[in-house]
C-alpha atoms as a PDB file:
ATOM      1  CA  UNK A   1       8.569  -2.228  23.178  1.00  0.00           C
ATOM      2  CA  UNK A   2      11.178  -1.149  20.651  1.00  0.00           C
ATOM      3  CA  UNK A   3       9.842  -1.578  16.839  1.00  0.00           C
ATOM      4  CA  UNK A   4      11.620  -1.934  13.573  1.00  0.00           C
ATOM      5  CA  UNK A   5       9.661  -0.766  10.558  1.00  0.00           C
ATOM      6  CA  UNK A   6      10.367  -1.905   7.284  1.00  0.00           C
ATOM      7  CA  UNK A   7       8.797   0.212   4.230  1.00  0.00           C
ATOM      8  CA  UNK A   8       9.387   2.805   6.894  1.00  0.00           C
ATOM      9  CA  UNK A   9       9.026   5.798   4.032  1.00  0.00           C
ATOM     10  CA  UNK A  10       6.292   4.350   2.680  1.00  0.00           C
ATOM     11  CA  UNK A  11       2.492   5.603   3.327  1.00  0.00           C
ATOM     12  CA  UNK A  12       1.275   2.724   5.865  1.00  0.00           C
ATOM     13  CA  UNK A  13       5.387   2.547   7.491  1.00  0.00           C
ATOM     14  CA  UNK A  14       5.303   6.247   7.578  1.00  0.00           C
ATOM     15  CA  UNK A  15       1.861   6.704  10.046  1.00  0.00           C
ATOM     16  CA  UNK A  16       3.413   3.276  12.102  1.00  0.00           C
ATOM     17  CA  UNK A  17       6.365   4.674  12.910  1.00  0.00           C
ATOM     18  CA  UNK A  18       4.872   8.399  14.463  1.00  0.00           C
ATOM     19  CA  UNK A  19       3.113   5.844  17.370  1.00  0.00           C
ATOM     20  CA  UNK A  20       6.623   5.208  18.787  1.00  0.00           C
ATOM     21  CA  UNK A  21       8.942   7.861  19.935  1.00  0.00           C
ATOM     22  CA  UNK A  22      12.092   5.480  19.112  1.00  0.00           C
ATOM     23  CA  UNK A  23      11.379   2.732  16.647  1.00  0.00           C
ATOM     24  CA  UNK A  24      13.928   2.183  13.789  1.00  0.00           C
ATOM     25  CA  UNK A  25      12.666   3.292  10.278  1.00  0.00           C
ATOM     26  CA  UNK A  26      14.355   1.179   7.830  1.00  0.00           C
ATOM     27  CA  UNK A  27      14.002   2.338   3.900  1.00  0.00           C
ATOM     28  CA  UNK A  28      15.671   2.439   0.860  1.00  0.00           C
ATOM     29  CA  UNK A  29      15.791   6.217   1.889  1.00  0.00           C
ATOM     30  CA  UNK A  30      17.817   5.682   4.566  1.00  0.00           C
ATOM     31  CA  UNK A  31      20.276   3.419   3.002  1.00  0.00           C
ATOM     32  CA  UNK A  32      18.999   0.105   3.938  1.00  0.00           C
ATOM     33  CA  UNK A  33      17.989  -2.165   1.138  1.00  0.00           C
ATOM     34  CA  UNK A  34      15.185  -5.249   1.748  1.00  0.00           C
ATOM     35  CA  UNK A  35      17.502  -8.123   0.536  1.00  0.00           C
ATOM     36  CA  UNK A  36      20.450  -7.047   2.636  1.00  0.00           C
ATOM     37  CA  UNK A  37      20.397  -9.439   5.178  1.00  0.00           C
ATOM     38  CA  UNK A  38      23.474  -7.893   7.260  1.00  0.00           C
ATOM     39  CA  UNK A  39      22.078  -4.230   7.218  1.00  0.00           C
ATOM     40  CA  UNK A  40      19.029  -5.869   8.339  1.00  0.00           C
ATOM     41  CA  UNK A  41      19.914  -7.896  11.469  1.00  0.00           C
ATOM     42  CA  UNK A  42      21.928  -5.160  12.625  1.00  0.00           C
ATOM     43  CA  UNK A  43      19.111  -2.657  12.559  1.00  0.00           C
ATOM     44  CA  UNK A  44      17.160  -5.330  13.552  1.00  0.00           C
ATOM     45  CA  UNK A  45      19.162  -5.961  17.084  1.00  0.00           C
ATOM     46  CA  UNK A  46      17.348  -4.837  20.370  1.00  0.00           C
ATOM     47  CA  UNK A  47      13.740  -4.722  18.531  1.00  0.00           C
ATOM     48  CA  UNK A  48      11.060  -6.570  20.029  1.00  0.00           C
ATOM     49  CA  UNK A  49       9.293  -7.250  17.033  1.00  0.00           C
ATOM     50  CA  UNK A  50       9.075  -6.218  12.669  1.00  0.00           C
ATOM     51  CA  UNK A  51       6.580  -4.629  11.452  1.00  0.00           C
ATOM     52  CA  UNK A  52       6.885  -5.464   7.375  1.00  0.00           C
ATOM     53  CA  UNK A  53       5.340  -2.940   6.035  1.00  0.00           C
ATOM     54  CA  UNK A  54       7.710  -3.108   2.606  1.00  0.00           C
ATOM     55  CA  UNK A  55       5.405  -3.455  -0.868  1.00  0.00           C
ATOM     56  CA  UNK A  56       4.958  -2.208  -4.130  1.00  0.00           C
ATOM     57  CA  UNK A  57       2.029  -2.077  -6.063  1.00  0.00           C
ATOM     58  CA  UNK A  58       4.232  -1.825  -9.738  1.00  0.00           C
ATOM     59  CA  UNK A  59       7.475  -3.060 -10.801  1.00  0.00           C
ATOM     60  CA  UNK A  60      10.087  -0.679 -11.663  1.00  0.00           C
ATOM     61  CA  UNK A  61      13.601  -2.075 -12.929  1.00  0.00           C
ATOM     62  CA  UNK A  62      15.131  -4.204 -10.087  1.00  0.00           C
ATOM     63  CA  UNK A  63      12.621  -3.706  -7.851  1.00  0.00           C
ATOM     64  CA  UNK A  64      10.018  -6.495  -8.994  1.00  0.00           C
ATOM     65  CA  UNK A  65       7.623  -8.061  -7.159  1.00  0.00           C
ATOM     66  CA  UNK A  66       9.559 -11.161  -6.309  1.00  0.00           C
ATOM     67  CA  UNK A  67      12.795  -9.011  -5.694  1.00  0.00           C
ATOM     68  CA  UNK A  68      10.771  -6.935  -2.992  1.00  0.00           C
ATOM     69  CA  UNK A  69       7.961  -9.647  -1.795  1.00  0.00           C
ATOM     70  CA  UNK A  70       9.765 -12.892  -1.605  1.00  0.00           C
ATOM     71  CA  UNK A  71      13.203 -12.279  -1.536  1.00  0.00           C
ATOM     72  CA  UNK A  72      12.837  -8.907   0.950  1.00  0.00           C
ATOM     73  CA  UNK A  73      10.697 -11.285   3.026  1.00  0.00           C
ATOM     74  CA  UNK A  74      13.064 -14.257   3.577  1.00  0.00           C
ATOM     75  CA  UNK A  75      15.562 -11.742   3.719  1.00  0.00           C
ATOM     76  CA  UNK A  76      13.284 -10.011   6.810  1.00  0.00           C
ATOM     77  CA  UNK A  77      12.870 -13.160   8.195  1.00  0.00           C
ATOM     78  CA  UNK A  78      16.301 -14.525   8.564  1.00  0.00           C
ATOM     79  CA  UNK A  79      17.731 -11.329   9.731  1.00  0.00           C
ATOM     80  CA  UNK A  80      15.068 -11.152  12.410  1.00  0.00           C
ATOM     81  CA  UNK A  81      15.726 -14.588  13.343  1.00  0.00           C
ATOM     82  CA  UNK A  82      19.797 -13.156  13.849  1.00  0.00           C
ATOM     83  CA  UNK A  83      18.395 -10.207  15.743  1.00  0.00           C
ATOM     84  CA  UNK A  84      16.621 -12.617  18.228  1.00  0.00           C
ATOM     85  CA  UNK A  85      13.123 -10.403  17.506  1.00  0.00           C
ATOM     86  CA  UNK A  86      10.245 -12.212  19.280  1.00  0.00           C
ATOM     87  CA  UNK A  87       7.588 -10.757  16.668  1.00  0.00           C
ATOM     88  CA  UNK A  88       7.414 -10.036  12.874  1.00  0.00           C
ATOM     89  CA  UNK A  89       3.922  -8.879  12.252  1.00  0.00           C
ATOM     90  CA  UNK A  90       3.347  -8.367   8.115  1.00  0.00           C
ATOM     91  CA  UNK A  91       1.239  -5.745   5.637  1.00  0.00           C
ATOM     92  CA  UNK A  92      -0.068  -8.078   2.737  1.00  0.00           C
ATOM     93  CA  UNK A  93      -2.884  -7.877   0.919  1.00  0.00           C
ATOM     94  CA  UNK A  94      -6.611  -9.046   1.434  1.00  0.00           C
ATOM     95  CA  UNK A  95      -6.965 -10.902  -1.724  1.00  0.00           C
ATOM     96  CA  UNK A  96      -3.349 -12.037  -1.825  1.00  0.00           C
ATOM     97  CA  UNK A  97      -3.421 -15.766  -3.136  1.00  0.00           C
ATOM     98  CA  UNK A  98      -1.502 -18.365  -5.218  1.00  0.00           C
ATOM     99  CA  UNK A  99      -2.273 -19.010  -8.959  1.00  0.00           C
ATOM    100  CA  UNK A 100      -4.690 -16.712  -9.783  1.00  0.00           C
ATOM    101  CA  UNK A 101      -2.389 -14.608 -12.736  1.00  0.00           C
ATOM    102  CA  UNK A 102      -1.082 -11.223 -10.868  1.00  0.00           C
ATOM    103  CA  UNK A 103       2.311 -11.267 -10.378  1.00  0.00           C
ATOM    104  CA  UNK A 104       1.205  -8.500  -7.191  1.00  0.00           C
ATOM    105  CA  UNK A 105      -1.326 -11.036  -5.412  1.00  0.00           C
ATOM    106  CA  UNK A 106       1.029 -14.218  -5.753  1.00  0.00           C
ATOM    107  CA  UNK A 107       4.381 -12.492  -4.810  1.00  0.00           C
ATOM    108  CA  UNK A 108       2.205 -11.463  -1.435  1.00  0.00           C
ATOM    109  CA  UNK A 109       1.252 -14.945  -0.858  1.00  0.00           C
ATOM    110  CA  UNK A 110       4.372 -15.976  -1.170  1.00  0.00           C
ATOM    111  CA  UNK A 111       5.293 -14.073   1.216  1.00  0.00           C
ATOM    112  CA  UNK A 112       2.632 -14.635   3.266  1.00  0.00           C
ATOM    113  CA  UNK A 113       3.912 -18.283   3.106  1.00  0.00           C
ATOM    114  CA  UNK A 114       7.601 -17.332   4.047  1.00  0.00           C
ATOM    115  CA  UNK A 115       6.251 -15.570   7.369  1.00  0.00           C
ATOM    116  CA  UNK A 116       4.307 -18.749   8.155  1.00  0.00           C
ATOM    117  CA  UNK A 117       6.770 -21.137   8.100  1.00  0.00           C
ATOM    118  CA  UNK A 118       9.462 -18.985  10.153  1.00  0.00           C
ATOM    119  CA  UNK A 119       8.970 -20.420  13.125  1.00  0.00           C
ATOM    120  CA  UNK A 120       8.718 -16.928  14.569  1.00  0.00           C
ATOM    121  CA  UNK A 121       5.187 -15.809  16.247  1.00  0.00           C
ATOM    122  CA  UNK A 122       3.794 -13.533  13.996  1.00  0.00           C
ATOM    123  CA  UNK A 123       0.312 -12.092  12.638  1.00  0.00           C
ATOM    124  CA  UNK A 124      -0.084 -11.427   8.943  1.00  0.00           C
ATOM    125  CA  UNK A 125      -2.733  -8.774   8.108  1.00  0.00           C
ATOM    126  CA  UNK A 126      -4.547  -8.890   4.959  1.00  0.00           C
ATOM    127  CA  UNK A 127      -5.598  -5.570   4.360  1.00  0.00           C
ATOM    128  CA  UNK A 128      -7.547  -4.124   1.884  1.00  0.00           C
ATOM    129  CA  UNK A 129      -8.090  -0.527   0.841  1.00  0.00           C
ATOM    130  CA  UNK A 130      -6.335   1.793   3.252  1.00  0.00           C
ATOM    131  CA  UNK A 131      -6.702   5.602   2.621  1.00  0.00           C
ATOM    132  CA  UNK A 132      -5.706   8.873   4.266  1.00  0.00           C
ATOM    133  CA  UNK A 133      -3.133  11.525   3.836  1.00  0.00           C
ATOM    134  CA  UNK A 134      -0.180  10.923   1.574  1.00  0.00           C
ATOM    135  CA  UNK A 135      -2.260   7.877   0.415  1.00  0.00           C
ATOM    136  CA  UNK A 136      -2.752   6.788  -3.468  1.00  0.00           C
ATOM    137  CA  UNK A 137      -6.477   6.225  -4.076  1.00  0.00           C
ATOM    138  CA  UNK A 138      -7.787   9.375  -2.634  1.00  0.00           C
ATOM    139  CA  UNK A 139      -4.985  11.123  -3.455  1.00  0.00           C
ATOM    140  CA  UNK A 140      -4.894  10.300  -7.166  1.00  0.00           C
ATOM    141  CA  UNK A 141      -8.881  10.403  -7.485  1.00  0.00           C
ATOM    142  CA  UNK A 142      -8.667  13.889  -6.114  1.00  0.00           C
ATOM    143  CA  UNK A 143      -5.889  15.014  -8.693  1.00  0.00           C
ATOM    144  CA  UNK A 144      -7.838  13.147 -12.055  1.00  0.00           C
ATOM    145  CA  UNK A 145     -11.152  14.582 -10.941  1.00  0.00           C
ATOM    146  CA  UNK A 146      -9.668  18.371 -10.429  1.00  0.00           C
ATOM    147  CA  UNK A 147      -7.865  17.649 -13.957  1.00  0.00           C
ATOM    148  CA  UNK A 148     -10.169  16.177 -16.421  1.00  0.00           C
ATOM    149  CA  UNK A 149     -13.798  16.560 -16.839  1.00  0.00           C
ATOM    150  CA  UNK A 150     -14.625  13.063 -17.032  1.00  0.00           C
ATOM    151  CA  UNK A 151     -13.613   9.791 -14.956  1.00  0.00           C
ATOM    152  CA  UNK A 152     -14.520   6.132 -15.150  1.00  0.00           C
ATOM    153  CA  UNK A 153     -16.264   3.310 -12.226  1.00  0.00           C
ATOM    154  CA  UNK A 154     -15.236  -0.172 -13.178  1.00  0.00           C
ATOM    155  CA  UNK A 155     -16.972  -2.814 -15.069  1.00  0.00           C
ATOM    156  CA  UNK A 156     -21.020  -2.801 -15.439  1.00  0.00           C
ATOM    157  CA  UNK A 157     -21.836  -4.636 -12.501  1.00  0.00           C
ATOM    158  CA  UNK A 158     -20.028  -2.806  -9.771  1.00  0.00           C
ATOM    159  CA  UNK A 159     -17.632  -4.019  -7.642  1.00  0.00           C
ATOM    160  CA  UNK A 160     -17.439  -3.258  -3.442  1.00  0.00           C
ATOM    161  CA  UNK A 161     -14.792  -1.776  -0.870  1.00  0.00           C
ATOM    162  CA  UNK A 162     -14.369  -1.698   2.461  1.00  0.00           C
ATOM    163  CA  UNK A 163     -11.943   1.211   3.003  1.00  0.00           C
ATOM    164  CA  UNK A 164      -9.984   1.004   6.064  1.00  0.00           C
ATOM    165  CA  UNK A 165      -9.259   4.298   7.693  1.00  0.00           C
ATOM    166  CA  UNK A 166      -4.994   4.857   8.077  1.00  0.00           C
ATOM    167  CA  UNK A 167      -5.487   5.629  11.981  1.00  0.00           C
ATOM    168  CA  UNK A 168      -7.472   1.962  12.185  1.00  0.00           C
ATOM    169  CA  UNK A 169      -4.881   0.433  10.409  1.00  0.00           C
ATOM    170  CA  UNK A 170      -2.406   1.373  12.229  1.00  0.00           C
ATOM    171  CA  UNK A 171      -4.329   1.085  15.309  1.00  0.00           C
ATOM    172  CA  UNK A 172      -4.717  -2.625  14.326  1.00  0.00           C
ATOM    173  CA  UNK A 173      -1.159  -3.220  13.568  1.00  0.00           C
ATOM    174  CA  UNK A 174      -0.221  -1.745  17.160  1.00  0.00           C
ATOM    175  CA  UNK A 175      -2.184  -3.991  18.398  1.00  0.00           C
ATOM    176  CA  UNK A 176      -0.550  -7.084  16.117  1.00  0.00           C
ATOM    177  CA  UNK A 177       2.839  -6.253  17.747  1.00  0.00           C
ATOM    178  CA  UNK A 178       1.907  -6.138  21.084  1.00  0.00           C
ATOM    179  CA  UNK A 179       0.547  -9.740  20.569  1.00  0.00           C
ATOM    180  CA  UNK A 180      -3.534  -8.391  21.147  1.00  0.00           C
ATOM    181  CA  UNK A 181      -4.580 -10.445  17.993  1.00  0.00           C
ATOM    182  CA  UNK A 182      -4.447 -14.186  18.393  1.00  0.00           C
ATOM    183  CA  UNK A 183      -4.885 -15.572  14.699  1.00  0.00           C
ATOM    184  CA  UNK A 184      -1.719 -15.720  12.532  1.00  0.00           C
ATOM    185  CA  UNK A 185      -3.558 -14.599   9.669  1.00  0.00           C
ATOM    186  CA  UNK A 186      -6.350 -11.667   9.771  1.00  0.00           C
ATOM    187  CA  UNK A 187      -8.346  -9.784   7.106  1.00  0.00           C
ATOM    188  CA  UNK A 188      -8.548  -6.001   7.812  1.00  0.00           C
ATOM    189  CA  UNK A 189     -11.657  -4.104   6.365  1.00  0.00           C
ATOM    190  CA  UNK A 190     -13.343  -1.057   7.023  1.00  0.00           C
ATOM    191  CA  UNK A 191     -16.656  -0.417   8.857  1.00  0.00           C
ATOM    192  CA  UNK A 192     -18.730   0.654   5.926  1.00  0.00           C
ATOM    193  CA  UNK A 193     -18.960  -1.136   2.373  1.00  0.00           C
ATOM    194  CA  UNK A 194     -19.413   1.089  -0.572  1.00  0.00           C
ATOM    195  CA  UNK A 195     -19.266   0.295  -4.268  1.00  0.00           C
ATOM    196  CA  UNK A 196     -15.813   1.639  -6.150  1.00  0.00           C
ATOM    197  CA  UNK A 197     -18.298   4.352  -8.018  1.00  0.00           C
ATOM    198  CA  UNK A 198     -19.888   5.592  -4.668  1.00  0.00           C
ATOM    199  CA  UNK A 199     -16.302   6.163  -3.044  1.00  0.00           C
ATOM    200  CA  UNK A 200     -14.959   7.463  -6.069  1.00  0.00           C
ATOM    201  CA  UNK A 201     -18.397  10.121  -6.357  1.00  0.00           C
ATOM    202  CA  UNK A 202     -17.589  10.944  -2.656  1.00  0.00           C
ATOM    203  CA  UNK A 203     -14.286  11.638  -3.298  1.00  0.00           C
ATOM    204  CA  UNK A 204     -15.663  14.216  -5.945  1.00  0.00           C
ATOM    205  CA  UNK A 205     -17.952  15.576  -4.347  1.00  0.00           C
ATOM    206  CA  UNK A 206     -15.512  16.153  -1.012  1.00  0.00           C
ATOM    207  CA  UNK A 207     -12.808  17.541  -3.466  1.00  0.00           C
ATOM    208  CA  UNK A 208     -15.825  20.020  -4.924  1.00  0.00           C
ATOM    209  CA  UNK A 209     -15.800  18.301  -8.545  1.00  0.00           C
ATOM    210  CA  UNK A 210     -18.807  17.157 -10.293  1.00  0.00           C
ATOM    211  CA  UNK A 211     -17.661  15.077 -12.836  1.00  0.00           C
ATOM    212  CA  UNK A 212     -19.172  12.768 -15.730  1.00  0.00           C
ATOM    213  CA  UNK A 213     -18.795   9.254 -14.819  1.00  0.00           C
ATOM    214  CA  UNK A 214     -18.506   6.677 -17.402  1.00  0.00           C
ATOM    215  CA  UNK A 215     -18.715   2.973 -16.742  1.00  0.00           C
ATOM    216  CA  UNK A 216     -16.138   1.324 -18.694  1.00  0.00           C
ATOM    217  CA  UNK A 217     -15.295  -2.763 -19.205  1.00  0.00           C
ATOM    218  CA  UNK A 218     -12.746  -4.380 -17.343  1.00  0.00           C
ATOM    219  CA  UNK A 219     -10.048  -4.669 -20.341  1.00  0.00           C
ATOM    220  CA  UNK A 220     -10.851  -1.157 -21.208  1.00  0.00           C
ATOM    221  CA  UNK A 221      -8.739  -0.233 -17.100  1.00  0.00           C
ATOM    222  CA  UNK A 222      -6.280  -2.541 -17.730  1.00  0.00           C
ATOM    223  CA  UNK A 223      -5.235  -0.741 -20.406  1.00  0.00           C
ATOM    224  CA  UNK A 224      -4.865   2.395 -19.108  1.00  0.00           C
ATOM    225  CA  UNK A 225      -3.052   1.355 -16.185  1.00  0.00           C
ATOM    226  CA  UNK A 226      -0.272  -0.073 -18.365  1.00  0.00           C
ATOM    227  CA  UNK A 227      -0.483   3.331 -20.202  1.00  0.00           C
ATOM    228  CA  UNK A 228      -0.586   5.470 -17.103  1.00  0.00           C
ATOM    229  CA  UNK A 229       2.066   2.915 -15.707  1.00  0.00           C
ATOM    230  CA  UNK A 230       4.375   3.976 -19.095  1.00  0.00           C
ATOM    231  CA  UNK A 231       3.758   7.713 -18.893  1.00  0.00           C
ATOM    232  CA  UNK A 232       3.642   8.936 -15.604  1.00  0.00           C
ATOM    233  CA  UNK A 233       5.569   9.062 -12.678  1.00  0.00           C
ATOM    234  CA  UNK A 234       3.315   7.859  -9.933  1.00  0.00           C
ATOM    235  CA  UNK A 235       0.530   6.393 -12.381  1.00  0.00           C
ATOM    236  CA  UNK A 236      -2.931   7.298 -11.673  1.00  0.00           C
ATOM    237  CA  UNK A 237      -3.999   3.632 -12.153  1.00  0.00           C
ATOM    238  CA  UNK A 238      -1.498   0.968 -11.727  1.00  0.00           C
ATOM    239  CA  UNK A 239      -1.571  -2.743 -13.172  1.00  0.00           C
ATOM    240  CA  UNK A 240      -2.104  -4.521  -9.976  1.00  0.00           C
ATOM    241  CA  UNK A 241      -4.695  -2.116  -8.791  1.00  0.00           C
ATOM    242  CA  UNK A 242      -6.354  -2.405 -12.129  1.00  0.00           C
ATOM    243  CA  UNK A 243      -6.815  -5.978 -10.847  1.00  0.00           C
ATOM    244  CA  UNK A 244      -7.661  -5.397  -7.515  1.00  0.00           C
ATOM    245  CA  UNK A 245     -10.845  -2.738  -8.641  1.00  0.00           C
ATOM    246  CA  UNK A 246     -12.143  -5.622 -11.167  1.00  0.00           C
ATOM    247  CA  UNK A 247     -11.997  -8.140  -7.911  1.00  0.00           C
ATOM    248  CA  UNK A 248     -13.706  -5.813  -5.566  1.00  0.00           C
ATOM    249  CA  UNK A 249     -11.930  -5.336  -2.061  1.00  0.00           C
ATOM    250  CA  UNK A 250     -14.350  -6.521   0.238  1.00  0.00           C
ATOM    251  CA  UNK A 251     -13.890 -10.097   1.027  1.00  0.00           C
ATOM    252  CA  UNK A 252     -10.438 -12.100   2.021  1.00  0.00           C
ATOM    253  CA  UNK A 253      -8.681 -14.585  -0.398  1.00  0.00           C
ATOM    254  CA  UNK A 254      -8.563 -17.047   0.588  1.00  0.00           C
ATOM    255  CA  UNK A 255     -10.897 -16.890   3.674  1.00  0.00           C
ATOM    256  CA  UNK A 256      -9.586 -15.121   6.598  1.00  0.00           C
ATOM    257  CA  UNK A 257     -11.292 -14.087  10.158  1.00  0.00           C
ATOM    258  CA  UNK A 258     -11.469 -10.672  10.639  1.00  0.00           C
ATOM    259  CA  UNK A 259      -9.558  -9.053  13.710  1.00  0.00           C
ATOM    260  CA  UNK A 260     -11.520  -9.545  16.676  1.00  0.00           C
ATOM    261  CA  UNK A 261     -14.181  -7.015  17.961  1.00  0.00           C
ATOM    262  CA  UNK A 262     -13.103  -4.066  19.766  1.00  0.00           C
ATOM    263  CA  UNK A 263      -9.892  -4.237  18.181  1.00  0.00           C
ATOM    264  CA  UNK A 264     -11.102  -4.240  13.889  1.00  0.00           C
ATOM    265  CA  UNK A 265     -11.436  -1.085  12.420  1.00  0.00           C
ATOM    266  CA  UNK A 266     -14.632   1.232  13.142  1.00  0.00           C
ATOM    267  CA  UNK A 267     -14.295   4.663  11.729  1.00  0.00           C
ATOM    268  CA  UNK A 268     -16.267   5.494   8.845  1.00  0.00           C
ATOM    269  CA  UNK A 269     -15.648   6.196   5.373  1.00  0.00           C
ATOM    270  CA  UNK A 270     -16.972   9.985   6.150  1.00  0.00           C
ATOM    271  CA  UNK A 271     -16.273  13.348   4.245  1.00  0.00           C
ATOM    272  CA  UNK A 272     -14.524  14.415   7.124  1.00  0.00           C
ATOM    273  CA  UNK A 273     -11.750  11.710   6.763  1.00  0.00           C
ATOM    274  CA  UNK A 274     -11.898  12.137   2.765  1.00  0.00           C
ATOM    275  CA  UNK A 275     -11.524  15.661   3.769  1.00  0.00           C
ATOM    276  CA  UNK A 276      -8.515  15.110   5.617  1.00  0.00           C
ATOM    277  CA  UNK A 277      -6.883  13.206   2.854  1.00  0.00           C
ATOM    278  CA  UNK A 278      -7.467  15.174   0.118  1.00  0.00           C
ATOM    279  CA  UNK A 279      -4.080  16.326  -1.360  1.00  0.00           C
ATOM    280  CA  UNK A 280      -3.401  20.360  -2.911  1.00  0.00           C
ATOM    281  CA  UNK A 281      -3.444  20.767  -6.430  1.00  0.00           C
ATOM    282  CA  UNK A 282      -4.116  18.203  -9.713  1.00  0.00           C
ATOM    283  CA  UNK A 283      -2.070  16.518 -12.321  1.00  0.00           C
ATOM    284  CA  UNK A 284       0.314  18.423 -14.501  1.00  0.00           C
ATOM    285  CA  UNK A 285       3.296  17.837 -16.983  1.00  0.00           C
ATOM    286  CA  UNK A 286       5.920  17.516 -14.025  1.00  0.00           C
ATOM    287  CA  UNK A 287       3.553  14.046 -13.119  1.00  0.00           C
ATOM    288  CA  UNK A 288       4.690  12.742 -16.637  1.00  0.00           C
ATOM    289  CA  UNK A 289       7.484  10.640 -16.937  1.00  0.00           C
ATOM    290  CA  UNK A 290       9.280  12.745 -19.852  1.00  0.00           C
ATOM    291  CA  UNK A 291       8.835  15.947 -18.182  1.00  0.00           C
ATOM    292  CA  UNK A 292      10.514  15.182 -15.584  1.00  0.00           C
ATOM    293  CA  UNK A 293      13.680  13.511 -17.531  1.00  0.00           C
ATOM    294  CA  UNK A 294      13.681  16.383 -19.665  1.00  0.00           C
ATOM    295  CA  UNK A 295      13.789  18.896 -16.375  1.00  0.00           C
ATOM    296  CA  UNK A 296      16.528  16.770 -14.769  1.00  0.00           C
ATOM    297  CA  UNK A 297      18.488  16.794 -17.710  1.00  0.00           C
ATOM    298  CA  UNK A 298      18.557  20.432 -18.047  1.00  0.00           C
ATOM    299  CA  UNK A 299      19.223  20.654 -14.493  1.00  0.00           C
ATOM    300  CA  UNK A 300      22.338  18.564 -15.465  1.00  0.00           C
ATOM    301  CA  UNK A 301      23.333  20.737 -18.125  1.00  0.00           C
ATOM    302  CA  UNK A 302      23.039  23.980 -15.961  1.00  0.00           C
ATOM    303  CA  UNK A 303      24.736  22.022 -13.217  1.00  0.00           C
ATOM    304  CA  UNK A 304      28.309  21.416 -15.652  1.00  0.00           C
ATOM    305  CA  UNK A 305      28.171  25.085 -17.082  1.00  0.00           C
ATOM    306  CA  UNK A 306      28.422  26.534 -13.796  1.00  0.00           C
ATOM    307  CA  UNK A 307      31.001  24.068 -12.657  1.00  0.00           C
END
């Protein structure tokens, strides 16, 4: 089975892609963009099946939600349909739903919806927390907890996870393109439930940090993810996932059977596989958004001298 990967560079595209010795990466890296529907069907041609594995989680210039989600999806779509690909199979989210006020869970939907009326088989997983190396929540918990002395849980009545292990994930989308999972739509969840301020404490406590932890409202998040989403590079919090942490990620939106036994995830959230994903070093000025202009522009500068 030959497998294009869309969101190839990304951190779920990235582990898909190292299953199959010749499946075609596709990326903004690589000089493919989501809404180019030419580019697409001809990288497309000779696949078997898409994986869609293309997201953000935060909006940056062009690249909104709706530019990436909805258009790169019917984009996706109709090029497959060119390519004659027998399969899409799509990452979205597990609480991805219309009308609810996040630009991130709607433009998933949406999505969602786009896939479902194709016409072309296809399985749609709605995933929720996926961790391991190169990911963001352990990575970025790691970082804050090795860099301040201090870090916050979410709301005063806690909210639940089920974190999905990056080899189960990808274990389950493996089996979504080689047609093993027969609903359309699936929620994918880890073995083990926690509450956000027991994984974040584990975490810690992995990483060799024992920090204070303060439990802070709702609003009080939301506003430092736009902060964080101002200042820094890769934020440590972002908007959407400020909204995700005040849901919980336990439970599919709208309801959605999980994928069937034997198949659905089953590794635990262990310190070994926190272990494995822990990332070196913690946050510093070159994770700040003005460090880093100021460092490429005198990298400019001492670019035209020597010229």
């Amino acid at each position: 089975m030959r497998v294009a990967i869309t969101g190839g560079s990304g951190f779920v595209g990235r582990h898909l892609a190292e299953r199959f010795d010749d499946a075609v990466v596709i990326s903004r890296r690589n000089g493919v963009e989501i809404t180019d529907v030419d580019a697409l069907a001809a990288a497309f041609e000779g696949c078997d099946a898409v994986a869609h594995c293309a997201g953000i989680n935060r909006e940056i210039g062009d690249q909104t939600f709706r530019r990436v989600h909805v258009e790169g999806t019917r984009v996706v779509v109709e090029a497959a349909r060119r390519a004659g690909v027998r399969r899409i199979v799509m990452v979205s989210f597990l609480r991805a739903r219309p009308d609810c006020g996040s630009g991130y869970h709607e433009s998933n939907w949406e999505a969602e919806e786009i896939v479902r009326a194709s016409g072309i088989p296809h399985t749609i997983l709605k995933s929720g927390m996926i961790y391991g190396p190169g990911d963001h929540m352990v990575d970025h918990v790691t970082r804050a907890v090795r860099t301040l002395p201090l870090f916050w849980t979410v709301g005063y009545r806690e909210r639940t996870a089920r974190p999905v292990p990056i080899d189960d994930a990808v274990d389950v989308l493996v089996a979504a393109l080689e047609g093993r999972i027969p609903d359309p739509t699936v929620a994918v969840m880890g073995v083990d439930e926690v509450t956000l301020g027991e994984a974040i404490r584990r975490i810690a406590r992995v990483a060799g940090r024992r920090p204070a932890f303060l439990p802070v409202p709702v609003w009080t998040v939301r506003v430092l993810a736009q902060l964080t989403e101002w200042i820094m590079v890769v934020p440590l919090v972002a908007k959407a996932q400020a909204r995700m942490l005040a849901e919980g990620v336990s439970e599919a939106a709208p309801p959605a059977p999980e994928v069937p036994v034997g198949l659905r995830p089953s590794r635990p959230f262990s310190d070994e596989r926190i272990r494995a994903a822990l990332p070196e070093g913690r946050f510093g000025l070159s994770d700040l958004r003005l460090a880093r202009r100021i460092q490429r522009s005198a990298w400019t500068s001492s670019t035209m001298r020597v010229s």
